[in-house]
PDB file of N, CA and C in Angstrom:
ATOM      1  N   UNK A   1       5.551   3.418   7.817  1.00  0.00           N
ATOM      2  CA  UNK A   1       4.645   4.502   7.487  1.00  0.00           C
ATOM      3  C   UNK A   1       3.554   4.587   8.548  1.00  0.00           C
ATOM      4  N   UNK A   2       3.222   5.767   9.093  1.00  0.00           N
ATOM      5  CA  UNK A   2       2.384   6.318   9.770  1.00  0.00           C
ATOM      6  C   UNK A   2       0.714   5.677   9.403  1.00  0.00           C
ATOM      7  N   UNK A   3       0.832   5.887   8.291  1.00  0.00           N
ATOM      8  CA  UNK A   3      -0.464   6.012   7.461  1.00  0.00           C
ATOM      9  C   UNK A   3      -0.860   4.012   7.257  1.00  0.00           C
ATOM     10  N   UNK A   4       0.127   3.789   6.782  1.00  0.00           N
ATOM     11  CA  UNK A   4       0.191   2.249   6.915  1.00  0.00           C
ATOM     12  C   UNK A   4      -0.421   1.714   8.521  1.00  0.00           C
ATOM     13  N   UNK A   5       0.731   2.030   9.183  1.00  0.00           N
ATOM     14  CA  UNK A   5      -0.083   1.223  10.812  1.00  0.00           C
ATOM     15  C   UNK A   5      -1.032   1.985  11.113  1.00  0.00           C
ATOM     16  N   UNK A   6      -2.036   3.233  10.633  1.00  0.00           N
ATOM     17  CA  UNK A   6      -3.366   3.651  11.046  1.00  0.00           C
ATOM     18  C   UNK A   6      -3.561   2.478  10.206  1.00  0.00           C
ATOM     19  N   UNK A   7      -3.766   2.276   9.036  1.00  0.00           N
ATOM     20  CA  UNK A   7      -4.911   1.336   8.193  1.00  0.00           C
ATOM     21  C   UNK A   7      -4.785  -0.379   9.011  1.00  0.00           C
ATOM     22  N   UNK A   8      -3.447  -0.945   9.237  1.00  0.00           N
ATOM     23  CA  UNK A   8      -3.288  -1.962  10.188  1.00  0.00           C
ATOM     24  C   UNK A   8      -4.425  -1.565  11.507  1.00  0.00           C
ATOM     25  N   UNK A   9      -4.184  -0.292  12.457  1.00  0.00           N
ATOM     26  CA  UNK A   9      -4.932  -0.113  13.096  1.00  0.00           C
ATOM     27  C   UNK A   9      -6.646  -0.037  13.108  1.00  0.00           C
ATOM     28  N   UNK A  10      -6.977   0.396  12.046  1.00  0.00           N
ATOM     29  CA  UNK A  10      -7.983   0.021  11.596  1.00  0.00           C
ATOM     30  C   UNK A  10      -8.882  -0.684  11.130  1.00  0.00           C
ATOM     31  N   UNK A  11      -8.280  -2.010  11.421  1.00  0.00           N
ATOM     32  CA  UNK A  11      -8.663  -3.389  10.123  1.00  0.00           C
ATOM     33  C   UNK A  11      -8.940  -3.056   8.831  1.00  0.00           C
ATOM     34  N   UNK A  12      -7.861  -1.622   8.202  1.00  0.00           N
ATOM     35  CA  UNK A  12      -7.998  -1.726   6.853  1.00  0.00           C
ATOM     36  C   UNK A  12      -7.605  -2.336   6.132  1.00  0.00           C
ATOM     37  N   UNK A  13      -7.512  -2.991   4.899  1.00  0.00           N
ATOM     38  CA  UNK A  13      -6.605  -3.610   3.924  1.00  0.00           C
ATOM     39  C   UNK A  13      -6.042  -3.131   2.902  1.00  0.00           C
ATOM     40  N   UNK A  14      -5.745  -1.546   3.178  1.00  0.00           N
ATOM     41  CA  UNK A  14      -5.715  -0.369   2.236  1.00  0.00           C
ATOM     42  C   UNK A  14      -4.026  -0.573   1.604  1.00  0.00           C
ATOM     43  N   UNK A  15      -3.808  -1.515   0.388  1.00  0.00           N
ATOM     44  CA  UNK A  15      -2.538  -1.890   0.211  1.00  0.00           C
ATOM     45  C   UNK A  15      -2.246  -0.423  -0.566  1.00  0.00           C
ATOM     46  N   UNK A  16      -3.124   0.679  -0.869  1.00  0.00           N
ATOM     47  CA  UNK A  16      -2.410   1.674  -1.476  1.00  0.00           C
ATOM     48  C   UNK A  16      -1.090   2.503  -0.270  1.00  0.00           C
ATOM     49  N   UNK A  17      -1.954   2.387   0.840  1.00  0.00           N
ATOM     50  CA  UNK A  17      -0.533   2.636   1.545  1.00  0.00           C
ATOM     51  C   UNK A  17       0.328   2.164   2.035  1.00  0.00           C
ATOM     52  N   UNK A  18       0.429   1.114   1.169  1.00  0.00           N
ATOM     53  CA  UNK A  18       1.786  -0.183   1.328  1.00  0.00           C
ATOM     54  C   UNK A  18       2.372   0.339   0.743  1.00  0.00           C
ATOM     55  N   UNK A  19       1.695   0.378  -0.680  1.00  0.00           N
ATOM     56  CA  UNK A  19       2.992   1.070  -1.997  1.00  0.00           C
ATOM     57  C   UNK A  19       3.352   1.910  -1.878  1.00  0.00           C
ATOM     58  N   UNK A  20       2.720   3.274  -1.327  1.00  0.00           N
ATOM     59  CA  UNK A  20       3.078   4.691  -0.910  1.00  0.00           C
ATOM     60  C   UNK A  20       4.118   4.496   0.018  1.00  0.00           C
ATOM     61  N   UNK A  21       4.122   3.527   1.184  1.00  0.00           N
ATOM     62  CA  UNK A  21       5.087   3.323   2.130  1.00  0.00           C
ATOM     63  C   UNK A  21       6.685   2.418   1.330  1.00  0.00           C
ATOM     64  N   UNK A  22       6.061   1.723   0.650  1.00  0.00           N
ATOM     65  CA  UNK A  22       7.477   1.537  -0.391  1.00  0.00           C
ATOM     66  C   UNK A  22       8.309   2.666  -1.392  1.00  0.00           C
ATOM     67  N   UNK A  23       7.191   3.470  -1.807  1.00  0.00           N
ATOM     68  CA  UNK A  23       7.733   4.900  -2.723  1.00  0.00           C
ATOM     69  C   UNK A  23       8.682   5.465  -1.592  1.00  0.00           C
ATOM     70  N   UNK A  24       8.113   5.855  -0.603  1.00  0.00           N
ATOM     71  CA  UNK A  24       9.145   6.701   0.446  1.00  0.00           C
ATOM     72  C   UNK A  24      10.021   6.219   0.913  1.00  0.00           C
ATOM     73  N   UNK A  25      10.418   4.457   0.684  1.00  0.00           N
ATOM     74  CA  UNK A  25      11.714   4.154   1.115  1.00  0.00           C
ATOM     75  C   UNK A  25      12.775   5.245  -0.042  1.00  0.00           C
ATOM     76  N   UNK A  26      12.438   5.327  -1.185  1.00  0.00           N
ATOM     77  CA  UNK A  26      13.776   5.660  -2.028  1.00  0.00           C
ATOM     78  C   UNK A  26      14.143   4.713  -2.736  1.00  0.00           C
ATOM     79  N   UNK A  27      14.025   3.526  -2.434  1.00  0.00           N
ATOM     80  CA  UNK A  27      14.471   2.519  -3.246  1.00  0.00           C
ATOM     81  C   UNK A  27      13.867   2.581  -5.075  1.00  0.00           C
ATOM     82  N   UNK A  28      14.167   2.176  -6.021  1.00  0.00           N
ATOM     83  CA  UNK A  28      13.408   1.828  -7.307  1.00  0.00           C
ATOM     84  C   UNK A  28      12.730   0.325  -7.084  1.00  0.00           C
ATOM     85  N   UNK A  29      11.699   0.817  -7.848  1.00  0.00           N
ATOM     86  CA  UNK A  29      10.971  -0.520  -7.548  1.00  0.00           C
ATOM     87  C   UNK A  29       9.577  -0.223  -8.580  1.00  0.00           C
ATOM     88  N   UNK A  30       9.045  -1.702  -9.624  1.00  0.00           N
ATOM     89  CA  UNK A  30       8.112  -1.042 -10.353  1.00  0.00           C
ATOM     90  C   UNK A  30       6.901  -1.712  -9.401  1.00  0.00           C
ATOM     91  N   UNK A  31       5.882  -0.708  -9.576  1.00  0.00           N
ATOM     92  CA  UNK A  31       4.661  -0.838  -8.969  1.00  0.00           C
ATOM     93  C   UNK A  31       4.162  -2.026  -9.158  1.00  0.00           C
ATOM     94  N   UNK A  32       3.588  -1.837 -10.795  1.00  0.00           N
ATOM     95  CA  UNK A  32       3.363  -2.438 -11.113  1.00  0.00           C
ATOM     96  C   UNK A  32       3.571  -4.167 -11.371  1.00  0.00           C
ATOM     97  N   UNK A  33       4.333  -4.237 -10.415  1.00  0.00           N
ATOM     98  CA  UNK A  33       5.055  -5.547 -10.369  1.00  0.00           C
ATOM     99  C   UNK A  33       4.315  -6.071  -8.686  1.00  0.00           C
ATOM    100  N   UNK A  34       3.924  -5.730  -8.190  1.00  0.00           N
ATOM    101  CA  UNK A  34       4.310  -5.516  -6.602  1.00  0.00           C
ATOM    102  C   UNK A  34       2.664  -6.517  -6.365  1.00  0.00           C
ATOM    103  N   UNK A  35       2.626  -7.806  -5.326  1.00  0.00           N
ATOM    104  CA  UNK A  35       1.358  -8.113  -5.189  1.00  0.00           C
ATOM    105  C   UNK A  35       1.435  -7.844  -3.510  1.00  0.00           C
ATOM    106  N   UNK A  36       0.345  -7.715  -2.783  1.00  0.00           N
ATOM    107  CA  UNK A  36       0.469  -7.330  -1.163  1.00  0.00           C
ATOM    108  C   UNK A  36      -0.920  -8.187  -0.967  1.00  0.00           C
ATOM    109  N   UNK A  37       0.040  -9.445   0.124  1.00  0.00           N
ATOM    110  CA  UNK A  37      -0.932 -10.309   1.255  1.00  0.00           C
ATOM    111  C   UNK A  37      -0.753  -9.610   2.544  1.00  0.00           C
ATOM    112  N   UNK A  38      -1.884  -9.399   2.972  1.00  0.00           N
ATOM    113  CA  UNK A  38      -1.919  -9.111   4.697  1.00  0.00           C
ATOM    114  C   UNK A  38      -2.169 -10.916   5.247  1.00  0.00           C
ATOM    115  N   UNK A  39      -1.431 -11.188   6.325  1.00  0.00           N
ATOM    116  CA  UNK A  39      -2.225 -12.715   7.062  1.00  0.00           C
ATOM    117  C   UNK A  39      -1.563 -12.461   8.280  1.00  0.00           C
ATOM    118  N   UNK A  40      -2.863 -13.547   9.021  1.00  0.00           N
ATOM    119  CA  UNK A  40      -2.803 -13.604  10.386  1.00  0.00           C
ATOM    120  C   UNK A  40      -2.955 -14.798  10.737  1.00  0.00           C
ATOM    121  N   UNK A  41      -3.045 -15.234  12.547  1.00  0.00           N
ATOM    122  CA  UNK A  41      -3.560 -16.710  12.821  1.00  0.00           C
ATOM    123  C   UNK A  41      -4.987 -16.962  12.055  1.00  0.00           C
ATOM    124  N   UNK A  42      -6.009 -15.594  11.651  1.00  0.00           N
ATOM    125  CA  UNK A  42      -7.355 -15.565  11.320  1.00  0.00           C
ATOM    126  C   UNK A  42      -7.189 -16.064   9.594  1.00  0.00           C
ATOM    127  N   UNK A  43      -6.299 -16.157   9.268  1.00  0.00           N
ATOM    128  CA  UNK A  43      -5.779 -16.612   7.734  1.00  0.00           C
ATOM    129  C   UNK A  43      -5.588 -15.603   6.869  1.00  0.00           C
ATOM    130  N   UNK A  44      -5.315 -15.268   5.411  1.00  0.00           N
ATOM    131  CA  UNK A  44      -4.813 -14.323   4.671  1.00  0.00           C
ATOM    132  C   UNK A  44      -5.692 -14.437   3.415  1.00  0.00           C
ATOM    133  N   UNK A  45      -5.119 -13.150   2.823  1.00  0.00           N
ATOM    134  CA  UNK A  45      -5.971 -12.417   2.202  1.00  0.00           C
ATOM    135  C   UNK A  45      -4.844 -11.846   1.079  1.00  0.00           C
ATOM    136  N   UNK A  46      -5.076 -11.949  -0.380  1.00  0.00           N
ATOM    137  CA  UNK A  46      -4.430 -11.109  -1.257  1.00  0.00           C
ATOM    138  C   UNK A  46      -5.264  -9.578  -1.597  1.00  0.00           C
ATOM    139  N   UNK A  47      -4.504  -8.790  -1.528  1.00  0.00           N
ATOM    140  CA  UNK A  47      -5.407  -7.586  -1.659  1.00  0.00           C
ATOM    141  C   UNK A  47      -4.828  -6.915  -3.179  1.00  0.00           C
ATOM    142  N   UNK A  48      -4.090  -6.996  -3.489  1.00  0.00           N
ATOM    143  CA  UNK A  48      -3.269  -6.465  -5.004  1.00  0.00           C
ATOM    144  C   UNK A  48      -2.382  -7.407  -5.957  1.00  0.00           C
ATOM    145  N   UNK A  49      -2.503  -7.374  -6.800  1.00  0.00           N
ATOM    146  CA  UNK A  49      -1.310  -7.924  -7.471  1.00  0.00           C
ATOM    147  C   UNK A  49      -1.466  -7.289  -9.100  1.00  0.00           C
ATOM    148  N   UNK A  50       0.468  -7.066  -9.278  1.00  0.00           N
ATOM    149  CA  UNK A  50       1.078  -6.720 -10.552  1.00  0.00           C
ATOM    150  C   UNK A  50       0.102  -5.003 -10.040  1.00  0.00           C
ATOM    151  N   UNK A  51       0.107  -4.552  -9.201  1.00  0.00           N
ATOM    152  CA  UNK A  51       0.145  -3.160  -8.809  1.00  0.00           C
ATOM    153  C   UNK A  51      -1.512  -2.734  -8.571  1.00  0.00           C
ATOM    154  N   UNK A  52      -2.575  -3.364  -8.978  1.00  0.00           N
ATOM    155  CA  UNK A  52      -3.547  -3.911  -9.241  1.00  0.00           C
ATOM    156  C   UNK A  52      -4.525  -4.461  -7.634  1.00  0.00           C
ATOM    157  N   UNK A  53      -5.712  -3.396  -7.226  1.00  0.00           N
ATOM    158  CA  UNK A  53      -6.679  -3.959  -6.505  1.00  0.00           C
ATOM    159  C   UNK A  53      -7.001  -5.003  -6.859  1.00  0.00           C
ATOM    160  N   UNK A  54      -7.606  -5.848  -5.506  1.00  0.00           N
ATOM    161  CA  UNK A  54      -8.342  -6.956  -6.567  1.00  0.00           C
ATOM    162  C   UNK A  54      -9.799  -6.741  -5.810  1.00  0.00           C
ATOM    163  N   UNK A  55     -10.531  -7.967  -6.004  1.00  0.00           N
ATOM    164  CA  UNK A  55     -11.803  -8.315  -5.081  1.00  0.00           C
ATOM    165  C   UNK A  55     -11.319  -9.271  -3.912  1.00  0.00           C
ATOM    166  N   UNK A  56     -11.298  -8.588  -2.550  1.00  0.00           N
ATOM    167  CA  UNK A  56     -11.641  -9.690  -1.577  1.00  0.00           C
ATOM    168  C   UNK A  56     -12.823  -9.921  -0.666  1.00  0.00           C
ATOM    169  N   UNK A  57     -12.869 -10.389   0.229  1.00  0.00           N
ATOM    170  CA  UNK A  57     -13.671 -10.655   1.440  1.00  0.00           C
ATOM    171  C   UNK A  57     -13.202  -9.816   2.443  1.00  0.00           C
ATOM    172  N   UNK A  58     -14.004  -8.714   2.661  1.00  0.00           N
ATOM    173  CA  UNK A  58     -14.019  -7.157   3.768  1.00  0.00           C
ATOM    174  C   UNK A  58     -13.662  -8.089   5.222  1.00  0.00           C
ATOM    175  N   UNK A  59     -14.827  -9.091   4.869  1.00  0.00           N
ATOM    176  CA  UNK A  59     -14.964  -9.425   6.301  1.00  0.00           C
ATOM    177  C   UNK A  59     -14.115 -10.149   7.336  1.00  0.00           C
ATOM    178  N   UNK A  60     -12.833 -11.366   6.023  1.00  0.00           N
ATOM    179  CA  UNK A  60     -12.103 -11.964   6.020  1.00  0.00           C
ATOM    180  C   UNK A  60     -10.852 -10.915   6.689  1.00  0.00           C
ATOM    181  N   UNK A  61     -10.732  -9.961   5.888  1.00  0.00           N
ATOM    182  CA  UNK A  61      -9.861  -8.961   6.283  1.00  0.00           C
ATOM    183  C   UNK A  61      -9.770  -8.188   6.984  1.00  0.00           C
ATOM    184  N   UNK A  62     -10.713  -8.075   7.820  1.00  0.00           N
ATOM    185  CA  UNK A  62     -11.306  -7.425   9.304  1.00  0.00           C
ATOM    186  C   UNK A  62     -10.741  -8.459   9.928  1.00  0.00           C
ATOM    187  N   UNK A  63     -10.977  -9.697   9.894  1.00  0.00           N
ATOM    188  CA  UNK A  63     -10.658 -10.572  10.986  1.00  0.00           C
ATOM    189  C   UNK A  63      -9.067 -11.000  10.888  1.00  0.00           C
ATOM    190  N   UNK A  64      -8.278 -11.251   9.837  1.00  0.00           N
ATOM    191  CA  UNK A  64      -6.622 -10.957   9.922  1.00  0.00           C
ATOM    192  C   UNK A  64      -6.376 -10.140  10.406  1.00  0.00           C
ATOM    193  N   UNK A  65      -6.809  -8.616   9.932  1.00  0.00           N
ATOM    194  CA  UNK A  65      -6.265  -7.682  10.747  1.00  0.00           C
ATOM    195  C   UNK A  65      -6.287  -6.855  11.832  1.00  0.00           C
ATOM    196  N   UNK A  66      -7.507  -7.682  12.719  1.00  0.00           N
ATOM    197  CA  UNK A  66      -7.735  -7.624  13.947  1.00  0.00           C
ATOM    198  C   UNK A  66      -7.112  -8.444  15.079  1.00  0.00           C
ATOM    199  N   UNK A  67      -6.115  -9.388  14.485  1.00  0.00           N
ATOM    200  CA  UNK A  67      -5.104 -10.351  15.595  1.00  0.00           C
ATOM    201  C   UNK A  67      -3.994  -9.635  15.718  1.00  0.00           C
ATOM    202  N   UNK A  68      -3.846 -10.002  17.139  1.00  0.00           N
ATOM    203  CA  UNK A  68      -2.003  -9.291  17.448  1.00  0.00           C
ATOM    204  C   UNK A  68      -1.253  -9.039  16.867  1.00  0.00           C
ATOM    205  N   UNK A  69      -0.730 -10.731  15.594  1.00  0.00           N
ATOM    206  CA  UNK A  69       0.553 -10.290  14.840  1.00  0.00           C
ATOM    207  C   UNK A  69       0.031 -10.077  13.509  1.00  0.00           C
ATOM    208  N   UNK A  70       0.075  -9.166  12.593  1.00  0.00           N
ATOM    209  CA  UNK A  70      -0.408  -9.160  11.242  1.00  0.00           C
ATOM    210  C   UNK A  70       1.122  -8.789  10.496  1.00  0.00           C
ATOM    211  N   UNK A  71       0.959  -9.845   9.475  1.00  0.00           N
ATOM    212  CA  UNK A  71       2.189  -9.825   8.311  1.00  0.00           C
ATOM    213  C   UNK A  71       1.865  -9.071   7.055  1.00  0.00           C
ATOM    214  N   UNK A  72       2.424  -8.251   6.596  1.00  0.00           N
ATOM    215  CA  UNK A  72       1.977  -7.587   4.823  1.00  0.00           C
ATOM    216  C   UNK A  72       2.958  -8.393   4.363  1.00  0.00           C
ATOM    217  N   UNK A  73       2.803  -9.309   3.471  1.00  0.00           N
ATOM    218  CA  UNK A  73       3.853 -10.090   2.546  1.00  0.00           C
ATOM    219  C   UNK A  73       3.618  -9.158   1.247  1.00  0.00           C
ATOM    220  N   UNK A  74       4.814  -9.162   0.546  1.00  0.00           N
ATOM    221  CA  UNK A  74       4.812  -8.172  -0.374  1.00  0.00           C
ATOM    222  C   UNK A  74       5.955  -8.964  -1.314  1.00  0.00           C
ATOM    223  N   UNK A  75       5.156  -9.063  -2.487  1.00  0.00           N
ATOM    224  CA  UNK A  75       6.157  -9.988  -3.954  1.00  0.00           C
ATOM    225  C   UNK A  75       7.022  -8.646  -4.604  1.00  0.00           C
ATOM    226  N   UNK A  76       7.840  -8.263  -5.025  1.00  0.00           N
ATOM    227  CA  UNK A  76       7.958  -7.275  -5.973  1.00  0.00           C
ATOM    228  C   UNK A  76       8.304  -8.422  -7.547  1.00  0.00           C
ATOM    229  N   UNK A  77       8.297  -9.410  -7.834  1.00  0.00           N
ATOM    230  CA  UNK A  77       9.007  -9.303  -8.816  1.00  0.00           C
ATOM    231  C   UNK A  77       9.956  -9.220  -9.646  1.00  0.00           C
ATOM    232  N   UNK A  78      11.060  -8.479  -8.731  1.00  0.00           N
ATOM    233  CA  UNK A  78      12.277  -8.169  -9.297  1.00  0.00           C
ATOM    234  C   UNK A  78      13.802  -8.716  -8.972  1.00  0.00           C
ATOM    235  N   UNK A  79      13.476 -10.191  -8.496  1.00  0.00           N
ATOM    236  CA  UNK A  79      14.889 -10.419  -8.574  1.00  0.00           C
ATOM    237  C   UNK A  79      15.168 -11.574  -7.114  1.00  0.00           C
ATOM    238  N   UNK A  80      16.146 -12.116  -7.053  1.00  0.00           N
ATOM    239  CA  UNK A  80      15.749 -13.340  -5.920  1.00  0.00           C
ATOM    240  C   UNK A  80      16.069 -13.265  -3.964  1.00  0.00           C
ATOM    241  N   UNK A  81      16.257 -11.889  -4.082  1.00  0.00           N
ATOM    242  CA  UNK A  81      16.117 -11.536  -2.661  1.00  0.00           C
ATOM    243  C   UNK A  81      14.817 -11.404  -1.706  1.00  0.00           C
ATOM    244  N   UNK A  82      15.650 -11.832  -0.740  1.00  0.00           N
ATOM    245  CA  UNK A  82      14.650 -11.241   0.467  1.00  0.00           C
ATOM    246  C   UNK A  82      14.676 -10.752   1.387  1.00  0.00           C
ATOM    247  N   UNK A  83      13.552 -10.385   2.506  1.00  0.00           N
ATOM    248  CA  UNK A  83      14.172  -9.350   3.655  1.00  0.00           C
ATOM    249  C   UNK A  83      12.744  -9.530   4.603  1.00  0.00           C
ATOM    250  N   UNK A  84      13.113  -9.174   6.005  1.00  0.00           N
ATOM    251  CA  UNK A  84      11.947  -9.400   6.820  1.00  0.00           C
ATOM    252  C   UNK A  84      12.138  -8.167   7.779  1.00  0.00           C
ATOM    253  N   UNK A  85      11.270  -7.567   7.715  1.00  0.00           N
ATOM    254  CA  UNK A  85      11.035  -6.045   8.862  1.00  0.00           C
ATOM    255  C   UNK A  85      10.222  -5.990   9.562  1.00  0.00           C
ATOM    256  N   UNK A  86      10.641  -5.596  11.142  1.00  0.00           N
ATOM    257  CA  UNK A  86       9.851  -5.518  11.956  1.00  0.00           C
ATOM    258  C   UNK A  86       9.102  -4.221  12.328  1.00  0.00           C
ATOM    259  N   UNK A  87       8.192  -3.914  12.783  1.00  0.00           N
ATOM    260  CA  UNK A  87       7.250  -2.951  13.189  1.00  0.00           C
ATOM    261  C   UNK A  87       6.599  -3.030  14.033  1.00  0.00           C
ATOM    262  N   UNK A  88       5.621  -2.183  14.775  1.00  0.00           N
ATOM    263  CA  UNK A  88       4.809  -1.582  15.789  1.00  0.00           C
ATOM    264  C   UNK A  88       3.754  -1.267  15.249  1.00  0.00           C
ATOM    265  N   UNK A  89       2.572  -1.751  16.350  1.00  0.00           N
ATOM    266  CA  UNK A  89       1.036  -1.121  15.746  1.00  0.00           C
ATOM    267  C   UNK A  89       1.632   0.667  16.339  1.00  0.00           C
ATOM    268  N   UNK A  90       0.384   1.327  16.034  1.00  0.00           N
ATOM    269  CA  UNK A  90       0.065   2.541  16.421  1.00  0.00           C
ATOM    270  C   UNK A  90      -1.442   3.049  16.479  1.00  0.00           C
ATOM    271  N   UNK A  91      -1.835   2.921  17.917  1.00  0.00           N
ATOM    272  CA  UNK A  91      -3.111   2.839  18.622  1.00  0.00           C
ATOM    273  C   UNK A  91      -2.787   4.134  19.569  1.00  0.00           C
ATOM    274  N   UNK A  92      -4.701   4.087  20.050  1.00  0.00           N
ATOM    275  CA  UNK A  92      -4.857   5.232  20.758  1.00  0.00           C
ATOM    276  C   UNK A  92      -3.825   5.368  21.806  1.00  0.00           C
ATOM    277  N   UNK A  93      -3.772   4.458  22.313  1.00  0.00           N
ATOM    278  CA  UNK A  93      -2.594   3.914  23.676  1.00  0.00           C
ATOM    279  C   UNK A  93      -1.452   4.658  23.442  1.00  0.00           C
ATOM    280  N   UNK A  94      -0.947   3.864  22.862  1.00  0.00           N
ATOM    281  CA  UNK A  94       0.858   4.748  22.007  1.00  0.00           C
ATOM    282  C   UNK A  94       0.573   5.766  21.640  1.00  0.00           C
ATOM    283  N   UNK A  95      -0.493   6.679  20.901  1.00  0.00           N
ATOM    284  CA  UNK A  95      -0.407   7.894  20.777  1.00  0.00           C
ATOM    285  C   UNK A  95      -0.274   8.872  22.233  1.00  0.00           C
ATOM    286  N   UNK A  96      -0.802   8.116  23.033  1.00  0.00           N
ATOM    287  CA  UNK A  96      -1.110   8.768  24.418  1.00  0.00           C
ATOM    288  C   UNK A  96       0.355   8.533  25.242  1.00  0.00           C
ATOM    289  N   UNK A  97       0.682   7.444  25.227  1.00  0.00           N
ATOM    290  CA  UNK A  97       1.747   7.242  25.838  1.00  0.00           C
ATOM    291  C   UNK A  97       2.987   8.091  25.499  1.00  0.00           C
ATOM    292  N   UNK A  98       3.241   8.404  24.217  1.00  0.00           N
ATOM    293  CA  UNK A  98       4.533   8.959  23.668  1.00  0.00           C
ATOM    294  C   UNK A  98       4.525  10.253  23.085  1.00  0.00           C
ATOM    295  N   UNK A  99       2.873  10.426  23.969  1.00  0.00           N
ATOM    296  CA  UNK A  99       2.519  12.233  23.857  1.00  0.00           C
ATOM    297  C   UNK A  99       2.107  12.566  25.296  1.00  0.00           C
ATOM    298  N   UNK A 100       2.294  11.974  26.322  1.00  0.00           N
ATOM    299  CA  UNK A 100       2.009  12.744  27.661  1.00  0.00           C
ATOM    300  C   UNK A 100       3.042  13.157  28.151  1.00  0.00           C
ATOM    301  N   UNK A 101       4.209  12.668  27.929  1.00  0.00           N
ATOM    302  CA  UNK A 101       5.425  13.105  28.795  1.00  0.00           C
ATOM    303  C   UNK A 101       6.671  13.843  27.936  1.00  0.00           C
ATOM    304  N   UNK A 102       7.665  14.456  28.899  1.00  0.00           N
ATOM    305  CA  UNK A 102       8.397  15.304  28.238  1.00  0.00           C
ATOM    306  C   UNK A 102       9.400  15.197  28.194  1.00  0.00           C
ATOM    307  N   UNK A 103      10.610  15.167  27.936  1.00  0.00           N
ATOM    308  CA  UNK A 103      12.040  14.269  27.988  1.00  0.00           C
ATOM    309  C   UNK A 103      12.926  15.958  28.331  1.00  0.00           C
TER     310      UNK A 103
END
């Protein structure tokens, strides 16, 4: 999701557009089940659980999500699989880069 790596880009910890970015896979999946850690080398942070904001440390979470590699770990709840996906930030840079030229 677009909207997801702005908030990564941002040092947000905005897990609502985690879940929004899970709704648009298509998959079923209950929300309400769903907890979302962001972590980094700067250490981690739970930001939701069972679908649910919680209270964290802003400042804590500025500093995870200001290191190179940032992970969203994401529980759903539902069953004993797993899966690991890779991604790309999206910064001023890359916007510029993959909007100056013309194919």
């Amino acid at each position: 999701s677009t909207l997801t790596k702005a908030a990564i880009f941002g040092a947000d910890a905005n897990w609502g557009r985690v879940l929004c970015a899970m709704g648009y896979s298509g998959e079923e999946f209950d929300p309400d089940k769903v907890t979302v850690r962001f972590a980094s080398a700067a250490g981690e942070v739970q930001v939701c659980a069972q679908g649910r904001g919680l209270d964290f440390d802003e400042d804590l979470a500025k500093k995870i999500l200001t290191e190179h590699d940032v992970e969203i770990d994401i529980t759903m709840e539902e069953g004993a699989a797993s899966c690991t996906c890779w991604g790309c930030d999206i910064t001023y840079d890359y916007i510029k880069i993959n909007g100056d030229y013309r194919t």
